[in-house]
N, C-alpha and C. Protein backbone atom coordinates (compact mmCIF):
# COMPACT_ATOMS: atom_id res chain seq x y z
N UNK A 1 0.83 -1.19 0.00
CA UNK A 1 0.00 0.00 0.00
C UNK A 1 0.88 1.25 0.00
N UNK A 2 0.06 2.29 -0.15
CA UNK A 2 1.34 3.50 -0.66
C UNK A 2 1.04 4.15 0.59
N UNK A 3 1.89 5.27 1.08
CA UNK A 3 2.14 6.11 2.29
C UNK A 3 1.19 7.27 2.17
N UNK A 4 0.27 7.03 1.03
CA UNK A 4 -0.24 8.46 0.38
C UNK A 4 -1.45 8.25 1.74
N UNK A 5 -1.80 9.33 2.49
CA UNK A 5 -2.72 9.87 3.59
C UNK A 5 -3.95 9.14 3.22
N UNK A 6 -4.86 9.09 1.79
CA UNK A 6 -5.69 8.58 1.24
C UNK A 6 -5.80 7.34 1.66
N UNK A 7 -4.90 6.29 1.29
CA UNK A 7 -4.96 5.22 2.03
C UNK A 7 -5.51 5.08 3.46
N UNK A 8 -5.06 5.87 4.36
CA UNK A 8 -4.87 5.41 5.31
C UNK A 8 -6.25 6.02 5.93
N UNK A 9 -6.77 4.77 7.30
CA UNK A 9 -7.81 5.77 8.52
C UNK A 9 -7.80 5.67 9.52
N UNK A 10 -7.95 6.21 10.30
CA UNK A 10 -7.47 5.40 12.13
C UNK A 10 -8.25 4.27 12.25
N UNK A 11 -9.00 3.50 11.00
CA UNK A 11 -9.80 2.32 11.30
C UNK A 11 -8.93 1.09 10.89
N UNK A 12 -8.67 1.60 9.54
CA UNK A 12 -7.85 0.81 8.50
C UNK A 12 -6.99 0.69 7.58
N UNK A 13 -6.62 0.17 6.95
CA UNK A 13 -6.11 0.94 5.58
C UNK A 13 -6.91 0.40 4.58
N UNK A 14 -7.06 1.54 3.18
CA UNK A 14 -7.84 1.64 2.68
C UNK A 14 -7.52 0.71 1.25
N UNK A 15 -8.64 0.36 0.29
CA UNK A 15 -8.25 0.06 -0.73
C UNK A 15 -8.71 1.27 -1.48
N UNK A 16 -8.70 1.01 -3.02
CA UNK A 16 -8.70 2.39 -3.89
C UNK A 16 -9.90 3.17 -3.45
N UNK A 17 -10.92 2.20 -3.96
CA UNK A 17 -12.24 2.18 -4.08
C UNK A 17 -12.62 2.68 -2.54
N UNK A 18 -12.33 2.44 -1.09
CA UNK A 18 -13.15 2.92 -0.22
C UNK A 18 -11.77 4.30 -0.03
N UNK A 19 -11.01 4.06 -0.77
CA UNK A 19 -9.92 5.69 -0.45
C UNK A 19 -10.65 6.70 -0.86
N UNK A 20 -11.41 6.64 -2.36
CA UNK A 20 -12.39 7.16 -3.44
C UNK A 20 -13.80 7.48 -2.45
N UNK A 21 -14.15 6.64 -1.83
CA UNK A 21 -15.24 6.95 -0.63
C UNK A 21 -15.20 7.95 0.30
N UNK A 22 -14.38 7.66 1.44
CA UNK A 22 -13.78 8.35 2.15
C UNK A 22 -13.39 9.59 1.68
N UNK A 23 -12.99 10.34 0.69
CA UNK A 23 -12.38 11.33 -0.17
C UNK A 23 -13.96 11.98 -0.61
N UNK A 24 -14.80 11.30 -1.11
CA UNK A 24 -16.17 11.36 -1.22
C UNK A 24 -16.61 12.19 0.11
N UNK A 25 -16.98 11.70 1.00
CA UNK A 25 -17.19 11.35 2.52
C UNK A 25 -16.45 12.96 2.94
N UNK A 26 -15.33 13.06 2.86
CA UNK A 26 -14.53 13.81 3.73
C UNK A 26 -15.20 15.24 3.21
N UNK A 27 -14.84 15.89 1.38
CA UNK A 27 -15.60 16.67 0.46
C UNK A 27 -16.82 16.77 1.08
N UNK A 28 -17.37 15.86 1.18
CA UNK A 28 -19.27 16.64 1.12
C UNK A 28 -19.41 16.97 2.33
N UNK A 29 -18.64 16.56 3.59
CA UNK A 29 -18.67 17.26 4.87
C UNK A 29 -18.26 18.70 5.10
N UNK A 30 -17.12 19.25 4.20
CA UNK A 30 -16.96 20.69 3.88
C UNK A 30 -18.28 21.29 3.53
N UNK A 31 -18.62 20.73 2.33
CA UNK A 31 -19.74 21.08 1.70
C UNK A 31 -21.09 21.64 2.33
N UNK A 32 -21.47 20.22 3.62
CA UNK A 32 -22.50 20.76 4.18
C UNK A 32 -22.37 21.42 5.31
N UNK A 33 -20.85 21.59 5.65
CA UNK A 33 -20.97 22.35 6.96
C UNK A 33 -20.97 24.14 5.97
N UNK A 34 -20.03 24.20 4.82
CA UNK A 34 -20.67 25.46 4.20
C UNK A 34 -22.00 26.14 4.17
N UNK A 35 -22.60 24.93 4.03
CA UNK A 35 -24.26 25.64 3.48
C UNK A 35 -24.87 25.87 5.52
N UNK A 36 -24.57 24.42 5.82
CA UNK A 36 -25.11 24.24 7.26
C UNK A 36 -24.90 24.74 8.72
N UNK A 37 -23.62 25.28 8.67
CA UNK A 37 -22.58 25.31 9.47
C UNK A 37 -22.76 24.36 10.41
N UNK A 38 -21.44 24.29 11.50
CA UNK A 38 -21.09 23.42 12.47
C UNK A 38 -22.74 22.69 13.18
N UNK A 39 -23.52 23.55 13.50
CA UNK A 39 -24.44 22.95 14.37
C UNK A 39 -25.95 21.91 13.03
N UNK A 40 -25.47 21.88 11.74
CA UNK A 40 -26.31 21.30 10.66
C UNK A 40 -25.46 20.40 10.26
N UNK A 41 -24.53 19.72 10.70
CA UNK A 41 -23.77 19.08 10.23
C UNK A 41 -23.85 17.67 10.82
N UNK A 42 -24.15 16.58 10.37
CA UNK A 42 -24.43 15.56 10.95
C UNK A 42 -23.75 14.58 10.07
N UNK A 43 -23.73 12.69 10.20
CA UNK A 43 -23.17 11.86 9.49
C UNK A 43 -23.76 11.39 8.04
N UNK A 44 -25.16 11.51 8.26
CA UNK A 44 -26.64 11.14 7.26
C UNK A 44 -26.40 11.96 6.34
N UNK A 45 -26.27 13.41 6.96
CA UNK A 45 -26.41 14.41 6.06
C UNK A 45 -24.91 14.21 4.98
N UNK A 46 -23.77 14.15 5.75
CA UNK A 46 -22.89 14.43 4.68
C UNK A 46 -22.89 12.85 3.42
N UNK A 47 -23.42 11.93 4.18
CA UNK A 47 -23.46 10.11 3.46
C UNK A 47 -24.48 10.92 2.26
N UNK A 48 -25.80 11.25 2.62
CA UNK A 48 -26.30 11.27 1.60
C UNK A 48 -25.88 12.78 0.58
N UNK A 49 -24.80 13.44 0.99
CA UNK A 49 -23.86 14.71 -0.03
C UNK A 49 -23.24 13.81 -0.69
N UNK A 50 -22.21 12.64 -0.02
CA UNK A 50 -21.56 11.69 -1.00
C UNK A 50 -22.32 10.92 -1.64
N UNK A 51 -23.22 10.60 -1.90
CA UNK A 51 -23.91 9.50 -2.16
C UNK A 51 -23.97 8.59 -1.91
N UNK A 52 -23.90 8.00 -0.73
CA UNK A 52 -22.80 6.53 0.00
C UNK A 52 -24.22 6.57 1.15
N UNK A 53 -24.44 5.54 1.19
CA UNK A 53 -25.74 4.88 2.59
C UNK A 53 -24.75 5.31 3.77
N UNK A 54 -25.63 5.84 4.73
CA UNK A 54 -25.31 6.15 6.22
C UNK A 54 -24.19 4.98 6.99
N UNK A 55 -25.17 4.02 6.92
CA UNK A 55 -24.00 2.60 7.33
C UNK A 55 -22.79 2.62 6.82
N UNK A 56 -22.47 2.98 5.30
CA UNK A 56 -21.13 3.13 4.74
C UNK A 56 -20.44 3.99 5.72
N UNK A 57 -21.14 5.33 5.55
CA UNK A 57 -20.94 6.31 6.26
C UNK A 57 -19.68 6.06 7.45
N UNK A 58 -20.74 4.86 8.47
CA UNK A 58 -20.20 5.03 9.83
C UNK A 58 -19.09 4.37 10.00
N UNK A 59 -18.87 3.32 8.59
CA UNK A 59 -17.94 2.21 8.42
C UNK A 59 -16.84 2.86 8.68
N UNK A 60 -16.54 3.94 8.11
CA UNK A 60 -15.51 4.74 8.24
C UNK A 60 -15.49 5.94 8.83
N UNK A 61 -16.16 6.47 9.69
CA UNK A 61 -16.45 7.78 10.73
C UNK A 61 -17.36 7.46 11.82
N UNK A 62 -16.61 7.40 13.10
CA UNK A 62 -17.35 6.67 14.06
C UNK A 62 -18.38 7.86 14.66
N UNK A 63 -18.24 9.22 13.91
CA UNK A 63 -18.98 10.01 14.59
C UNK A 63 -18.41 11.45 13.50
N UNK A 64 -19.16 12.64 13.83
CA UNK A 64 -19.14 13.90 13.08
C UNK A 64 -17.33 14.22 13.23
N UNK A 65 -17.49 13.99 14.77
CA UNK A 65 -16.16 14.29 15.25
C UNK A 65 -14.87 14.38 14.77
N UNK A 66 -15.22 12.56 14.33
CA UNK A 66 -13.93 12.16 13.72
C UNK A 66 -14.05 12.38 12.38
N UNK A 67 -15.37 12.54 11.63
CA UNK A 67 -15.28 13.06 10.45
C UNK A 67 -14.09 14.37 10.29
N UNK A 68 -14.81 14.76 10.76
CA UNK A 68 -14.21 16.47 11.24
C UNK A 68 -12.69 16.70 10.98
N UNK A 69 -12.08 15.84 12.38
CA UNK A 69 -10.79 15.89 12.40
C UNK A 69 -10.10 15.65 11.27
N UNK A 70 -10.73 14.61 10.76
CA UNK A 70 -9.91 13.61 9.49
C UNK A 70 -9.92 14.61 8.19
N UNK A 71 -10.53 15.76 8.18
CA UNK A 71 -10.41 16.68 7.11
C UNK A 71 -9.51 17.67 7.20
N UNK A 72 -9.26 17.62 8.56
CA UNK A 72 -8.52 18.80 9.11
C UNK A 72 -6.63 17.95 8.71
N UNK A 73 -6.39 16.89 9.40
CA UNK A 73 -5.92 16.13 9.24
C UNK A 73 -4.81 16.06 7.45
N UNK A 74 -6.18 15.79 6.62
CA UNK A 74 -5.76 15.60 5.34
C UNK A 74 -5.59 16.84 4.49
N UNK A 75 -6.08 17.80 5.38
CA UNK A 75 -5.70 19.02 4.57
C UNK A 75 -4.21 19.67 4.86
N UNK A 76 -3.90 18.93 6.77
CA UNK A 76 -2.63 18.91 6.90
C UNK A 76 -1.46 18.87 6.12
N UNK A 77 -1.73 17.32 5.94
CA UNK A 77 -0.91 16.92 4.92
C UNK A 77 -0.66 17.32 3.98
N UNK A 78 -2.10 17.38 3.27
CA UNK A 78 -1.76 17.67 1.89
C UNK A 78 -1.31 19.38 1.36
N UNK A 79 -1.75 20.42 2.54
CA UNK A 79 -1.80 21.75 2.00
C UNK A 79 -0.40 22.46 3.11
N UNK A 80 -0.21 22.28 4.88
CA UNK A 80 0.41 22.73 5.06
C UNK A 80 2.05 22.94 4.63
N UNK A 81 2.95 23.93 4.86
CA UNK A 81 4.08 24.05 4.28
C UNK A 81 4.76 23.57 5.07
N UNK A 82 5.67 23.08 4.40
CA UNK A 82 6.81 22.19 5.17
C UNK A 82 8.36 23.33 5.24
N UNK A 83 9.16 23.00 6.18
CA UNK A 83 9.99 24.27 6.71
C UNK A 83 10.95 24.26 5.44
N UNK A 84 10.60 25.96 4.84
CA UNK A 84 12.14 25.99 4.20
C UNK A 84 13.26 25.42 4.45
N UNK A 85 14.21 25.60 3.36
CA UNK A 85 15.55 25.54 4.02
C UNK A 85 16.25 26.80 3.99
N UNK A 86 15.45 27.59 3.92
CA UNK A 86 16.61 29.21 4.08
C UNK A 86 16.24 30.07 5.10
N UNK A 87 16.67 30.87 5.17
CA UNK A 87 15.92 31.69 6.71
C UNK A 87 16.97 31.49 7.53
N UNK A 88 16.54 32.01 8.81
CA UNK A 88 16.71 32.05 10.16
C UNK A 88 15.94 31.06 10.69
N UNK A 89 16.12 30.51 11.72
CA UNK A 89 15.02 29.41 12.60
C UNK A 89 13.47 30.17 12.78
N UNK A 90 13.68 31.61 13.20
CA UNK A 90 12.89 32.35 13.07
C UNK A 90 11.68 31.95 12.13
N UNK A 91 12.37 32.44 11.40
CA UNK A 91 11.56 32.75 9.93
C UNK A 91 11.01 31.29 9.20
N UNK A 92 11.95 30.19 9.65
CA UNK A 92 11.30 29.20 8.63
C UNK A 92 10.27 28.96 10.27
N UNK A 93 10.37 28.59 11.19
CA UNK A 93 9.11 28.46 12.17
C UNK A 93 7.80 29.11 11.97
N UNK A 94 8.05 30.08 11.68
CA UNK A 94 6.90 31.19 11.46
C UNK A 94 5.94 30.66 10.02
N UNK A 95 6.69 30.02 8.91
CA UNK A 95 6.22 29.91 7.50
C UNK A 95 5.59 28.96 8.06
N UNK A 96 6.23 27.55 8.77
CA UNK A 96 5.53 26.45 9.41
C UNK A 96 4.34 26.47 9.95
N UNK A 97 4.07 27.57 11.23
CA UNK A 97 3.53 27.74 12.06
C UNK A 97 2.21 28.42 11.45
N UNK A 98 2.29 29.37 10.75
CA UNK A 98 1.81 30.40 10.24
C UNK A 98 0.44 29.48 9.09
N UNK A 99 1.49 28.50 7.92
CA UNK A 99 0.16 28.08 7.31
C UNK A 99 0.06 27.12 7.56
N UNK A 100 0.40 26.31 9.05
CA UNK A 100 -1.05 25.23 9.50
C UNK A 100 -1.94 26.38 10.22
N UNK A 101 -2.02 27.43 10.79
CA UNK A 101 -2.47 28.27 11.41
C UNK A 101 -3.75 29.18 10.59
N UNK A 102 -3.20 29.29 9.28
CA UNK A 102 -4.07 29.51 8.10
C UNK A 102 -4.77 28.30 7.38
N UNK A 103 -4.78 26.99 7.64
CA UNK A 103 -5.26 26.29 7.19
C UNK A 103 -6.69 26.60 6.40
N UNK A 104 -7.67 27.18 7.53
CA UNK A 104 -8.68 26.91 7.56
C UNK A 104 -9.58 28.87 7.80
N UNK A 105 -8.57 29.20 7.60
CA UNK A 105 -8.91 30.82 7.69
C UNK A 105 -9.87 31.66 6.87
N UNK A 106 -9.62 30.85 5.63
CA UNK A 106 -11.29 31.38 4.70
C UNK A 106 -12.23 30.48 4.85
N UNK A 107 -12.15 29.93 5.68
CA UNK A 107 -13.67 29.20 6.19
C UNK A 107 -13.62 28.78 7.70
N UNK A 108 -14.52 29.95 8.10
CA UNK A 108 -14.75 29.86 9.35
C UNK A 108 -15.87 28.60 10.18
N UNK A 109 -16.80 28.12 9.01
CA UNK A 109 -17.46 27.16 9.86
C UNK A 109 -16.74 25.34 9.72
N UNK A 110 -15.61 25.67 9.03
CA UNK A 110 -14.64 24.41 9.19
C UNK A 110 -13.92 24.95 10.46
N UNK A 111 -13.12 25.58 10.12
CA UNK A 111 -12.28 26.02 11.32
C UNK A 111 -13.62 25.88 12.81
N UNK A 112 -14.76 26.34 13.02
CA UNK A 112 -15.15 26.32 14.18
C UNK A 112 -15.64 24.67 14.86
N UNK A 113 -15.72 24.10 13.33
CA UNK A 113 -15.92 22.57 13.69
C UNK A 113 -14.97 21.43 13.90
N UNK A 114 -13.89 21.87 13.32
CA UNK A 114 -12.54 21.40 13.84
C UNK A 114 -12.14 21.49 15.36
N UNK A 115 -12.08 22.85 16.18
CA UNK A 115 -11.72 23.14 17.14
C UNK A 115 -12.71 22.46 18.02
N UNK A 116 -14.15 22.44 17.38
CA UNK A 116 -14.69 22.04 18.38
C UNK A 116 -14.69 20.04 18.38
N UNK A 117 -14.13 19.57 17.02
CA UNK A 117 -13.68 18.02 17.01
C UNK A 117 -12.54 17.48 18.07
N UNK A 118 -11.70 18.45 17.78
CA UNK A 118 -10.44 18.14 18.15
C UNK A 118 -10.49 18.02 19.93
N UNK A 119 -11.03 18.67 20.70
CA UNK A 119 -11.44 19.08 21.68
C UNK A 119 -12.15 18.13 22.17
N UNK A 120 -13.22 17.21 21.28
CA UNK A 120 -13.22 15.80 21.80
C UNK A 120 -13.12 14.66 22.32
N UNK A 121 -13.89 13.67 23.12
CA UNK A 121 -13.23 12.56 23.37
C UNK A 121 -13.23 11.17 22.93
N UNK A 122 -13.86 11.14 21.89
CA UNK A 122 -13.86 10.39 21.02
C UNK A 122 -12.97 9.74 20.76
N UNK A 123 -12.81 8.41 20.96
CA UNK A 123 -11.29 7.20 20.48
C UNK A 123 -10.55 7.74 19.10
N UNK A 124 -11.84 7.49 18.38
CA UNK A 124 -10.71 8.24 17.15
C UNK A 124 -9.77 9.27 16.72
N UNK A 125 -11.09 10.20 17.27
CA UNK A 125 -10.55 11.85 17.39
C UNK A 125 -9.30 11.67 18.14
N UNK A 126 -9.30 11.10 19.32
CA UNK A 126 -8.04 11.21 19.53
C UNK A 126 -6.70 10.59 19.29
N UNK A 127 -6.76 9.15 18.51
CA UNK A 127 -5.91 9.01 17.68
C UNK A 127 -5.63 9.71 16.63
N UNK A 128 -6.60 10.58 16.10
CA UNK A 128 -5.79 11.74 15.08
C UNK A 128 -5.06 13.04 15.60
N UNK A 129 -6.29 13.58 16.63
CA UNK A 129 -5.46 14.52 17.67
C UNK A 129 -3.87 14.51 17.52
N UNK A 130 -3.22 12.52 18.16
CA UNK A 130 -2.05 12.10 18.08
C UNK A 130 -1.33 12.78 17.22
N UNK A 131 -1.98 12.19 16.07
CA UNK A 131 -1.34 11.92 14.90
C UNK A 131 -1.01 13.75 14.28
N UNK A 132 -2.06 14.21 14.44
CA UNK A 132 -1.86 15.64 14.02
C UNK A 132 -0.79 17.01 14.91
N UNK A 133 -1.05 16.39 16.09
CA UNK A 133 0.68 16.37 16.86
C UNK A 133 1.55 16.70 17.07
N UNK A 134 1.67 15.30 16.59
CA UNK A 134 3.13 14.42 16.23
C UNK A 134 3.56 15.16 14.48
N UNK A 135 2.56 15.48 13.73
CA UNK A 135 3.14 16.04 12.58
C UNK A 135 3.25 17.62 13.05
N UNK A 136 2.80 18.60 13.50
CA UNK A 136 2.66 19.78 14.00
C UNK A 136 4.39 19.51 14.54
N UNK A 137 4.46 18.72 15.51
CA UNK A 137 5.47 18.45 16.05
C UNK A 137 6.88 18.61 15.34
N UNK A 138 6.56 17.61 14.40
CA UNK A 138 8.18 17.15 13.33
C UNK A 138 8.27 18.48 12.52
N UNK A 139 7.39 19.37 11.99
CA UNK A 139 7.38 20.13 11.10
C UNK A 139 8.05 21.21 11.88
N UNK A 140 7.78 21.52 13.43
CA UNK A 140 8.48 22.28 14.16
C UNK A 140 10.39 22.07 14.15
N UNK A 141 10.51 21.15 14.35
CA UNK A 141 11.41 20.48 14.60
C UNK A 141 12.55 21.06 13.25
N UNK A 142 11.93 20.34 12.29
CA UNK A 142 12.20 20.44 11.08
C UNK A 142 12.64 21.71 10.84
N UNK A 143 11.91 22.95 11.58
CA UNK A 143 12.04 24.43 11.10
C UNK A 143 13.19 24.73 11.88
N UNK A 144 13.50 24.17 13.09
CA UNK A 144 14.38 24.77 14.19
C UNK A 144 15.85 24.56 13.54
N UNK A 145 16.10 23.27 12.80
CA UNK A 145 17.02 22.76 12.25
C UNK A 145 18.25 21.91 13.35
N UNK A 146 19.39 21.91 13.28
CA UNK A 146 19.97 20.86 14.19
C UNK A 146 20.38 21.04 15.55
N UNK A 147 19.87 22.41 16.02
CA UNK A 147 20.17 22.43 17.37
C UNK A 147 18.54 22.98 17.97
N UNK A 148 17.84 21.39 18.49
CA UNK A 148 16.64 21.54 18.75
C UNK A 148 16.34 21.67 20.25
N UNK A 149 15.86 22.37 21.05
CA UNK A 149 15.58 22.32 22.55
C UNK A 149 14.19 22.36 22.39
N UNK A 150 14.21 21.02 23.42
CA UNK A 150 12.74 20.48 23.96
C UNK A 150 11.87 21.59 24.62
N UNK A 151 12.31 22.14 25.09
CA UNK A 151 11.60 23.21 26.15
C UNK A 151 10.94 24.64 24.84
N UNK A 152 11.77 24.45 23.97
CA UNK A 152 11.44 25.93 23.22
C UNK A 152 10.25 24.87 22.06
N UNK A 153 10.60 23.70 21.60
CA UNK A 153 9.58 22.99 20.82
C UNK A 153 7.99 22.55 21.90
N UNK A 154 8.31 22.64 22.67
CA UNK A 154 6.99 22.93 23.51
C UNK A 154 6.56 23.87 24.09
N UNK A 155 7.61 25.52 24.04
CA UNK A 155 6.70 26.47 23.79
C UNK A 155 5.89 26.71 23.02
N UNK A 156 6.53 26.08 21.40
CA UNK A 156 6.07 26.93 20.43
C UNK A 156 4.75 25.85 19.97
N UNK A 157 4.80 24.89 20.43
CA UNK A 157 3.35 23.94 20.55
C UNK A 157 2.42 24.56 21.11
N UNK A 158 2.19 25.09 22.47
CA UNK A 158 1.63 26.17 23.13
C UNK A 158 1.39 27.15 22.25
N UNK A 159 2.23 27.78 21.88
CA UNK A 159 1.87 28.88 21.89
C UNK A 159 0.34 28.93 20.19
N UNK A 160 0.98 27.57 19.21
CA UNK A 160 0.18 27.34 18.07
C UNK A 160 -1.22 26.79 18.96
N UNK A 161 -1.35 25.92 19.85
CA UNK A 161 -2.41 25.08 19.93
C UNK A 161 -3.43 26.78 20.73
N UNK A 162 -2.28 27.20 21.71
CA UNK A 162 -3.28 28.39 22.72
C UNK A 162 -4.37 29.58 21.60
N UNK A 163 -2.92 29.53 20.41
CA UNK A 163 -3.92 30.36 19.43
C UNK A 163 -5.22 30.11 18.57
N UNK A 164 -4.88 28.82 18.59
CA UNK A 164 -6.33 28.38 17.48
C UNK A 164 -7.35 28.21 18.57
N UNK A 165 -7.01 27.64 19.54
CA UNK A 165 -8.36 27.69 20.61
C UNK A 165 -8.70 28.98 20.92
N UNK A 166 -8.08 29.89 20.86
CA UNK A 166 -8.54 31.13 21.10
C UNK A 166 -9.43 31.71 19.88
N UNK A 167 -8.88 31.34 18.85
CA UNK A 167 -9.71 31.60 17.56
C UNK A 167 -10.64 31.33 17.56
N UNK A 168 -10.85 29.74 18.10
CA UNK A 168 -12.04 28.59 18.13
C UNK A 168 -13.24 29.41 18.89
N UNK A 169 -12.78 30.18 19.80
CA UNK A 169 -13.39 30.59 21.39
C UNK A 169 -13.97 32.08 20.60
N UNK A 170 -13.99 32.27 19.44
CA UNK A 170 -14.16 33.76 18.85
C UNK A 170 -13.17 34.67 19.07
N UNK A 171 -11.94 34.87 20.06
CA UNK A 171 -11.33 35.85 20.38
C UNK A 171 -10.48 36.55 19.38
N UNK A 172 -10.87 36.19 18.12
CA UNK A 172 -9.97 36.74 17.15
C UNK A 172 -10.36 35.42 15.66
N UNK A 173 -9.82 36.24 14.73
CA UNK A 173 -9.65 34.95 13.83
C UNK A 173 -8.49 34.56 13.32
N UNK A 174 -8.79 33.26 12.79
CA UNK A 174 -7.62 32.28 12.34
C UNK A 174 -6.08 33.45 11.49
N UNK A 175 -6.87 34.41 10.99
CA UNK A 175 -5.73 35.49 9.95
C UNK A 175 -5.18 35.98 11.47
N UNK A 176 -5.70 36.53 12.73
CA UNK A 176 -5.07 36.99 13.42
C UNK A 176 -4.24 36.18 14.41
N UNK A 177 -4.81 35.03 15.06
CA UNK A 177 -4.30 34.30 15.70
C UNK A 177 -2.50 34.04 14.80
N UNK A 178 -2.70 33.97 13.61
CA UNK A 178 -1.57 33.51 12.90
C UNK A 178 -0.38 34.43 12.96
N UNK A 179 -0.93 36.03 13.40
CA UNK A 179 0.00 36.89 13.62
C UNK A 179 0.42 36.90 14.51
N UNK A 180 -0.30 36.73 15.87
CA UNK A 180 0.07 36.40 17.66
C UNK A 180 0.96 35.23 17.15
N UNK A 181 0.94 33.79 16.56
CA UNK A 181 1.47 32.96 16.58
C UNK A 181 3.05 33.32 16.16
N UNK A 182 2.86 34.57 14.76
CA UNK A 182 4.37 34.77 14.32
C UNK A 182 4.92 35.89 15.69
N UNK A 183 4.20 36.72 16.13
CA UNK A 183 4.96 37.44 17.14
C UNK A 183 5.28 36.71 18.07
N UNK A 184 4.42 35.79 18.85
CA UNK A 184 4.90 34.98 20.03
C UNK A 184 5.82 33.73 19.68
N UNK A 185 6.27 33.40 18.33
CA UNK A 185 7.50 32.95 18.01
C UNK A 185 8.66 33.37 17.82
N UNK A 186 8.49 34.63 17.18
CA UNK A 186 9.74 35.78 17.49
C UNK A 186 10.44 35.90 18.41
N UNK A 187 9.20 36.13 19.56
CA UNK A 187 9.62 36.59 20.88
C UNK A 187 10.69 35.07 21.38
N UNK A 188 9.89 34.26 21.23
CA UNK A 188 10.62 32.59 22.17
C UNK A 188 11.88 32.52 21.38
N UNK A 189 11.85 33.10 20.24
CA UNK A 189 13.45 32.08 19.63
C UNK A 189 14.30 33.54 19.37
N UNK A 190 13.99 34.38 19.93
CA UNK A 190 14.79 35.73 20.00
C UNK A 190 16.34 35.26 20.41
């Protein structure tokens, strides 16, 4: 099987055909939280956006939740930037930090349904939680380059996770939080 995110679900791994589902599945949940927002958003509703029976549905999303995450997740992958190699530690942290931070910034009723997935306790959710992390994590890492301190890679975890919940919480949005995130990285790796 290939390493490609598609494959993979915190249930199983996928073959083409339920990768093609799931991908189905994941799409029409954007879709109806667009029209619906966060509180119209259910499992039925997005099965019958994909065209896929509810039961399919659950085969692979044990709940909205983990729907949720798993979009957030694959947009990770597939859209955030991975750390230059030029810069200052500074500066490539900030590019890092900055567009997982923008992920979801022109759409506020993803972004509010994410924060409120992630925040979950859901088995799954929180094996992606993990998983989303642990990549947040390496990508940090990655930016700091070869002289890494634990203590400053778990500020700057803080300081990304404190901002999007604050976003989540209304106190600003995702475009601003992303600026607190580049100033309060400045400040730590000064």
């Amino acid at each position: 099987m290939s390493s490609d995110v598609r494959y993979e679900s915190t249930r199983r791994r996928l073959s083409s055909q339920q990768a093609e589902t799931v991908d189905r599945l994941t799409a029409a949940a954007v879709e109806v939280l667009r029209e619906n927002g966060p509180g119209g958003l259910a499992v039925r509703a997005v099965a019958s956006r994909a065209g896929v029976a509810p039961a399919t549905a659950y085969t692979y999303f044990s709940s909205k939740g983990h729907l949720i995450s798993e979009v957030f997740w694959r947009r990770l992958v597939d859209h955030a930037p991975e750390a230059p190699e030029t810069g200052t530690a500074a500066d490539r942290v900030v590019t890092v930090l900055r567009g997982v931070a923008l992920l979801m910034a022109d759409e506020p009723e993803l972004a509010s349904a994410v924060t409120a997935a992630l925040l979950g306790d859901d088995p799954e959710v929180s094996h992606l939680r993990i998983r989303i992390g642990a990549d947040i994590r390496r990508r940090i890492v990655a930016a700091l380059g070869p002289e890494v301190d634990d203590e400053v890679v778990g500020a700057l975890e803080m300081v990304y996770a404190g901002a999007l919940v604050r976003a989540g919480m209304g106190y600003g949005t995702y475009a601003d939080m992303a600026d607190s995130i580049e100033s309060a990285a400045r400040l730590i790796l000064r």
